[in-house]
C-alpha atoms as a PDB file:
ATOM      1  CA  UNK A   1      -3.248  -5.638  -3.448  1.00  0.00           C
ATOM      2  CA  UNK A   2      -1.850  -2.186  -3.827  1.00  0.00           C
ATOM      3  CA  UNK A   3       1.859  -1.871  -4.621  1.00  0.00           C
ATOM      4  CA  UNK A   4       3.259   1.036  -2.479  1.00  0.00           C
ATOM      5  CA  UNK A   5       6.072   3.615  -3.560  1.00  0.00           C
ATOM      6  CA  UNK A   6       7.553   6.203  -1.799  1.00  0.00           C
ATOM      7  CA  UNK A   7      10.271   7.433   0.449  1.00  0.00           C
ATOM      8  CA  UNK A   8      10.740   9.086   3.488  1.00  0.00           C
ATOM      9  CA  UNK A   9      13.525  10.744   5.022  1.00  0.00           C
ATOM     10  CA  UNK A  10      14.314   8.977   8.254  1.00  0.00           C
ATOM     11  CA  UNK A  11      13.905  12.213  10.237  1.00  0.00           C
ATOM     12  CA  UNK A  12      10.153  13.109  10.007  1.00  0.00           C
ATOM     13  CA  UNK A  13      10.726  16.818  10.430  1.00  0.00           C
ATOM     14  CA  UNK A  14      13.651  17.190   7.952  1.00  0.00           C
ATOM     15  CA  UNK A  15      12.979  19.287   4.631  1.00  0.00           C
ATOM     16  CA  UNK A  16      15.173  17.294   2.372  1.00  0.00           C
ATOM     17  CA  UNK A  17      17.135  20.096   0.290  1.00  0.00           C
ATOM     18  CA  UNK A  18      17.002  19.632  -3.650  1.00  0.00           C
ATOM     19  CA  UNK A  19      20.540  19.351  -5.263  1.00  0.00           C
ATOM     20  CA  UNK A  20      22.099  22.108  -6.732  1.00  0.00           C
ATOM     21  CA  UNK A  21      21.668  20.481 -10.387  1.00  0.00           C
ATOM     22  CA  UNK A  22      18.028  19.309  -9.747  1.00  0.00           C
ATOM     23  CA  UNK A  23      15.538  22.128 -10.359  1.00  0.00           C
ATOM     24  CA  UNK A  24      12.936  21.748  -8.000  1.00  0.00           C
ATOM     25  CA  UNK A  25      10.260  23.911  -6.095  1.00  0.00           C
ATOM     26  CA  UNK A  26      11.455  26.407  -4.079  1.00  0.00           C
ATOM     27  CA  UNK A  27      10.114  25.884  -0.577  1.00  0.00           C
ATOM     28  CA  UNK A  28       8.485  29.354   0.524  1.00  0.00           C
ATOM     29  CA  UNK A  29       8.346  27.717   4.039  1.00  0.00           C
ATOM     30  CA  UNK A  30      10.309  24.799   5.301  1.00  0.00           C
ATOM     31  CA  UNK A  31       8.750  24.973   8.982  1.00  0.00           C
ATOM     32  CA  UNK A  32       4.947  24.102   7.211  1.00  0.00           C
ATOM     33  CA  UNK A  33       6.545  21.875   4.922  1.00  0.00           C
ATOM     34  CA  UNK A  34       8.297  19.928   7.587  1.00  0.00           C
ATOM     35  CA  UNK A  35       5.114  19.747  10.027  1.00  0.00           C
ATOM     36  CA  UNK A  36       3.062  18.738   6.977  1.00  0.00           C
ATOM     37  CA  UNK A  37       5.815  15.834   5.938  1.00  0.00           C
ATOM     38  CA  UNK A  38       5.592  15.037   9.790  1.00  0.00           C
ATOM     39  CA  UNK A  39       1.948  13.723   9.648  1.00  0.00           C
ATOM     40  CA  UNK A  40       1.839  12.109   6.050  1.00  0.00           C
ATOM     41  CA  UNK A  41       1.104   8.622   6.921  1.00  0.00           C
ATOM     42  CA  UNK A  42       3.145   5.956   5.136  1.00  0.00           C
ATOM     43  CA  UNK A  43       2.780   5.066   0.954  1.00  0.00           C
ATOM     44  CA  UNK A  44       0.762   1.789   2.527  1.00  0.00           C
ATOM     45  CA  UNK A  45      -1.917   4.048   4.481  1.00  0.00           C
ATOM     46  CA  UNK A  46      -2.018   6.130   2.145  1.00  0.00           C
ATOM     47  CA  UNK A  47      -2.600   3.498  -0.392  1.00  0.00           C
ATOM     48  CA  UNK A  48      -4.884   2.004   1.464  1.00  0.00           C
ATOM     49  CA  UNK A  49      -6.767   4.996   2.339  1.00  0.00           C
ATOM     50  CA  UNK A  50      -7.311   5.086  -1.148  1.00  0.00           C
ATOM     51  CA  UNK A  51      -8.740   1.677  -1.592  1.00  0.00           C
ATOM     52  CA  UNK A  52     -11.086   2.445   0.768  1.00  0.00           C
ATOM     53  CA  UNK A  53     -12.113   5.627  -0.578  1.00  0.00           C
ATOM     54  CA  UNK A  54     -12.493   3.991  -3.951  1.00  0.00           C
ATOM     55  CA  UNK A  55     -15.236   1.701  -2.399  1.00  0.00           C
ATOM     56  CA  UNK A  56     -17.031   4.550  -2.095  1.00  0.00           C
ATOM     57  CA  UNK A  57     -16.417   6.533  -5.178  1.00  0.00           C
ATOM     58  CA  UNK A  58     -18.682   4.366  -7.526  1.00  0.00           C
ATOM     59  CA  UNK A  59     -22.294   5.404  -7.361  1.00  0.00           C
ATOM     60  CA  UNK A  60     -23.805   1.572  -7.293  1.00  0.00           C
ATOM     61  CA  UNK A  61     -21.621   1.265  -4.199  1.00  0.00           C
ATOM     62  CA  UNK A  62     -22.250   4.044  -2.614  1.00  0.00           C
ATOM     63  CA  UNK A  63     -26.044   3.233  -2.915  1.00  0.00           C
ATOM     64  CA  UNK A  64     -25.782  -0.025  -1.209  1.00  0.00           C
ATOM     65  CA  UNK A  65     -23.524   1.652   1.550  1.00  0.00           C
ATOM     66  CA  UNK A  66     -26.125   4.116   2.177  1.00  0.00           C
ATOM     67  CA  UNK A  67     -28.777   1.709   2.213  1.00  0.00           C
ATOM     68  CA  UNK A  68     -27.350  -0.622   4.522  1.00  0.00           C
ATOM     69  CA  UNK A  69     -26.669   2.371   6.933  1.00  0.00           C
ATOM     70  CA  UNK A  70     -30.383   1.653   8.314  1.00  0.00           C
ATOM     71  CA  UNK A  71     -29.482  -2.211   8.527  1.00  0.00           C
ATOM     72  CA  UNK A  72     -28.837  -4.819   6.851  1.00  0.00           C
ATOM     73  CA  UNK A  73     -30.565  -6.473   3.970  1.00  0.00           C
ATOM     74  CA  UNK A  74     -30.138  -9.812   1.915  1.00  0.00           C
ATOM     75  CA  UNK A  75     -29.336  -9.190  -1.953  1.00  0.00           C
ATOM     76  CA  UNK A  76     -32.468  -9.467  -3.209  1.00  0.00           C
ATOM     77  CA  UNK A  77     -33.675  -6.280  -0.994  1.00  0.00           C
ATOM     78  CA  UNK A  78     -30.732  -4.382  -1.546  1.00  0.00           C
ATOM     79  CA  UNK A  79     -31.261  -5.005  -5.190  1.00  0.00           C
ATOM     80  CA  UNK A  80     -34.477  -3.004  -5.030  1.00  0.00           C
ATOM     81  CA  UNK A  81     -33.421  -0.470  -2.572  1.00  0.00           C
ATOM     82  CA  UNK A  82     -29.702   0.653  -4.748  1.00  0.00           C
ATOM     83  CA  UNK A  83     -30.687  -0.686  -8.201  1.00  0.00           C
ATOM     84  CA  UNK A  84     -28.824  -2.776 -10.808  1.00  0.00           C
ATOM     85  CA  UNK A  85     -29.287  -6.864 -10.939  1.00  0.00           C
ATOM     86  CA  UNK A  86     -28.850  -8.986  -8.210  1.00  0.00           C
ATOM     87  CA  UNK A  87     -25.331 -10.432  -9.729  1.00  0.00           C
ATOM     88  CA  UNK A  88     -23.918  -6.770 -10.066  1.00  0.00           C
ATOM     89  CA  UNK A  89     -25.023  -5.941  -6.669  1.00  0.00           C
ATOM     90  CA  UNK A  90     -23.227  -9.775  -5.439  1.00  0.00           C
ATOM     91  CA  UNK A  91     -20.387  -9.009  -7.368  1.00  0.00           C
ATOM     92  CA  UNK A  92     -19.971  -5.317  -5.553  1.00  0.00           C
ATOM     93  CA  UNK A  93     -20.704  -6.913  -2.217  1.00  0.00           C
ATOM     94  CA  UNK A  94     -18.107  -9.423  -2.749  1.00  0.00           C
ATOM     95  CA  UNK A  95     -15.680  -5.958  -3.339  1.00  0.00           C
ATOM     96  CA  UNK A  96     -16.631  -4.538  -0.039  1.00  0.00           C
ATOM     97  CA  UNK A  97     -16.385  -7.959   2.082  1.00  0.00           C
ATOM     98  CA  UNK A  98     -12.876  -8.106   0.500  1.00  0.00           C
ATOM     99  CA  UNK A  99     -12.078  -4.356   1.526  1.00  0.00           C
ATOM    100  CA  UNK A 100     -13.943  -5.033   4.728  1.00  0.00           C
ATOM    101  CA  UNK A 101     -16.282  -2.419   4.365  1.00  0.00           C
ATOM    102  CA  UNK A 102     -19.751  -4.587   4.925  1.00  0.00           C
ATOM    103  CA  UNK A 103     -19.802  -8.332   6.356  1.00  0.00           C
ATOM    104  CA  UNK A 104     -22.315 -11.270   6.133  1.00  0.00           C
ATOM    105  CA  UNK A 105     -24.452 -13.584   8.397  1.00  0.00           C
ATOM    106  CA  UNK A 106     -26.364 -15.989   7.238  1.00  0.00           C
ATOM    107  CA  UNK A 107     -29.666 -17.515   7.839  1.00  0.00           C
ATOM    108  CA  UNK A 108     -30.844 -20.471   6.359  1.00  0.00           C
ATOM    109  CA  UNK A 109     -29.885 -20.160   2.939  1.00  0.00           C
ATOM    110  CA  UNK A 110     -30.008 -16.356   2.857  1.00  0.00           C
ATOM    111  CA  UNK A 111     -27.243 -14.019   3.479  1.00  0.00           C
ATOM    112  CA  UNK A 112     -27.467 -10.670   4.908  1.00  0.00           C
ATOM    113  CA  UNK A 113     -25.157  -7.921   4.779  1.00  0.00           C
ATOM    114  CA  UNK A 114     -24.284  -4.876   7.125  1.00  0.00           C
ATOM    115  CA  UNK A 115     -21.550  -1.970   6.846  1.00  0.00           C
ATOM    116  CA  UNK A 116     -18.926  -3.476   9.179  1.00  0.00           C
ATOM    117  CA  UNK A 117     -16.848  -0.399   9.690  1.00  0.00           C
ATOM    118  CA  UNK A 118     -18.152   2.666  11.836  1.00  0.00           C
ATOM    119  CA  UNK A 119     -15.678   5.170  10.402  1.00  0.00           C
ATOM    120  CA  UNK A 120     -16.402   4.190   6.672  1.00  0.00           C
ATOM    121  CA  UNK A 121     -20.780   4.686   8.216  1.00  0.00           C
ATOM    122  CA  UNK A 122     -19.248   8.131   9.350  1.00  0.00           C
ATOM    123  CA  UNK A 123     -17.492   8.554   5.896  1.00  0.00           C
ATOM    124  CA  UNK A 124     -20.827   8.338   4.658  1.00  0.00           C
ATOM    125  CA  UNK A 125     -22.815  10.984   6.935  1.00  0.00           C
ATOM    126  CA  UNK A 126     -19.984  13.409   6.559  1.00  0.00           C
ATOM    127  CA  UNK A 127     -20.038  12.887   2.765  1.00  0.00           C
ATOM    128  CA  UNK A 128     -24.321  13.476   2.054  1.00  0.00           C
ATOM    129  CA  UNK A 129     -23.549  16.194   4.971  1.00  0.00           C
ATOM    130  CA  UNK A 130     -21.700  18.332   2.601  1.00  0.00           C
ATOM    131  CA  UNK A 131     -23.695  17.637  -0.229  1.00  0.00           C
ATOM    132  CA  UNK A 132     -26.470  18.824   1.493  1.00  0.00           C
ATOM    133  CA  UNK A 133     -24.472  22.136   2.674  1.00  0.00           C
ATOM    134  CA  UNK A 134     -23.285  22.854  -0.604  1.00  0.00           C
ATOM    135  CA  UNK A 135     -25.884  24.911  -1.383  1.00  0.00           C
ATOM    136  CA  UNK A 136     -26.859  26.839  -4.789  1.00  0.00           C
ATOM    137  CA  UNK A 137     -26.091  30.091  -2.836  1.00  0.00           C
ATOM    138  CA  UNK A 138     -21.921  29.070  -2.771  1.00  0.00           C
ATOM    139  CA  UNK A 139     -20.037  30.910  -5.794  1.00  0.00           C
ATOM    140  CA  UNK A 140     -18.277  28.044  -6.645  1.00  0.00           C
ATOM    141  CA  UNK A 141     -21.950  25.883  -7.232  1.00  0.00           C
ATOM    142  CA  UNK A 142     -22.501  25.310 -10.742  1.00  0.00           C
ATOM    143  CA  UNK A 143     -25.956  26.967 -10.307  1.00  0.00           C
ATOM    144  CA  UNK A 144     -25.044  29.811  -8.903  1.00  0.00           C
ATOM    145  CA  UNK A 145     -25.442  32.824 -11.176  1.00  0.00           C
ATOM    146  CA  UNK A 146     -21.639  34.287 -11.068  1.00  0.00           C
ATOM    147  CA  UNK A 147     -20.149  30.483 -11.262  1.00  0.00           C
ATOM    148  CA  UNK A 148     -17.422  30.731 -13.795  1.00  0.00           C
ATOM    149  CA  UNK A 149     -17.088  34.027 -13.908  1.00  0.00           C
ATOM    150  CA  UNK A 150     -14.214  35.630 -13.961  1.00  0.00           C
ATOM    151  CA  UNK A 151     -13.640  37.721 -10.965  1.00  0.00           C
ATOM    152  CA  UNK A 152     -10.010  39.434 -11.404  1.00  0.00           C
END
């Protein structure tokens, strides 16, 4: 469980004014600040938002997500599809039944397991989507030839 911090103004639109004896960043404009403040979700989304993005940020994980994008599979055929043993990939399958990312049916004594979420599937295509843009040919690419370079 996450613990959530934060506070809000009750007024979403209001640009809360440092005090005078607080140094604080000078706003260079309140009107963006204010419609930016206006659709930041709550310290819980956000926290949670986070959770969920964290169930994807482990490479093991995100293996067994993108595997079970074409269906679902029982450990033992996940295990050869995303690697690792069959109690690491039980162990991160019990993670993302708890975060509700996959579920499980069973039948007869084995279990099989399916991404249970559209948006986090959709998470997933957008993600390998701009992998696959991000080209060599982009500056900012490590393998492009002026990467690093300083241009000023």
């Amino acid at each position: 469980m996450s613990i959530h911090s934060g506070i809000r103004s009750g007024r979403p639109d209001a640009v809360e004014a440092e005090p005078a004896d607080q140094a604080g960043p000078a706003l260079v404009d309140p009107q963006r600040v204010a419609a930016a403040r206006s659709h930041m979700p709550d310290a819980g989304d956000i926290a949670d938002t986070a959770d969920v993005l964290g169930m994807l940020s482990d490479p093991g994980r995100l293996k067994m997500l993108v595997a079970l994008r074409e269906g679902e599979l029982c450990v033992g055929d996940l295990t050869a599809v995303a690697g690792g043993s069959p109690s690491g990939v039980s162990h991160a399958l019990q993670l993302l039944r708890a975060h509700r990312v996959v579920a499980a049916r069973r039948e007869g004594r084995r279990v099989y397991y399916h991404l249970d979420d559209p948006h986090v599937a959709e998470l997933l295509d957008l993600a390998l989507a701009h992998i696959a843009h991000a080209e060599p040919e982009h500056p900012e690419h490590p393998e492009h030839p002026e990467h690093g370079e300083d241009t000023g």
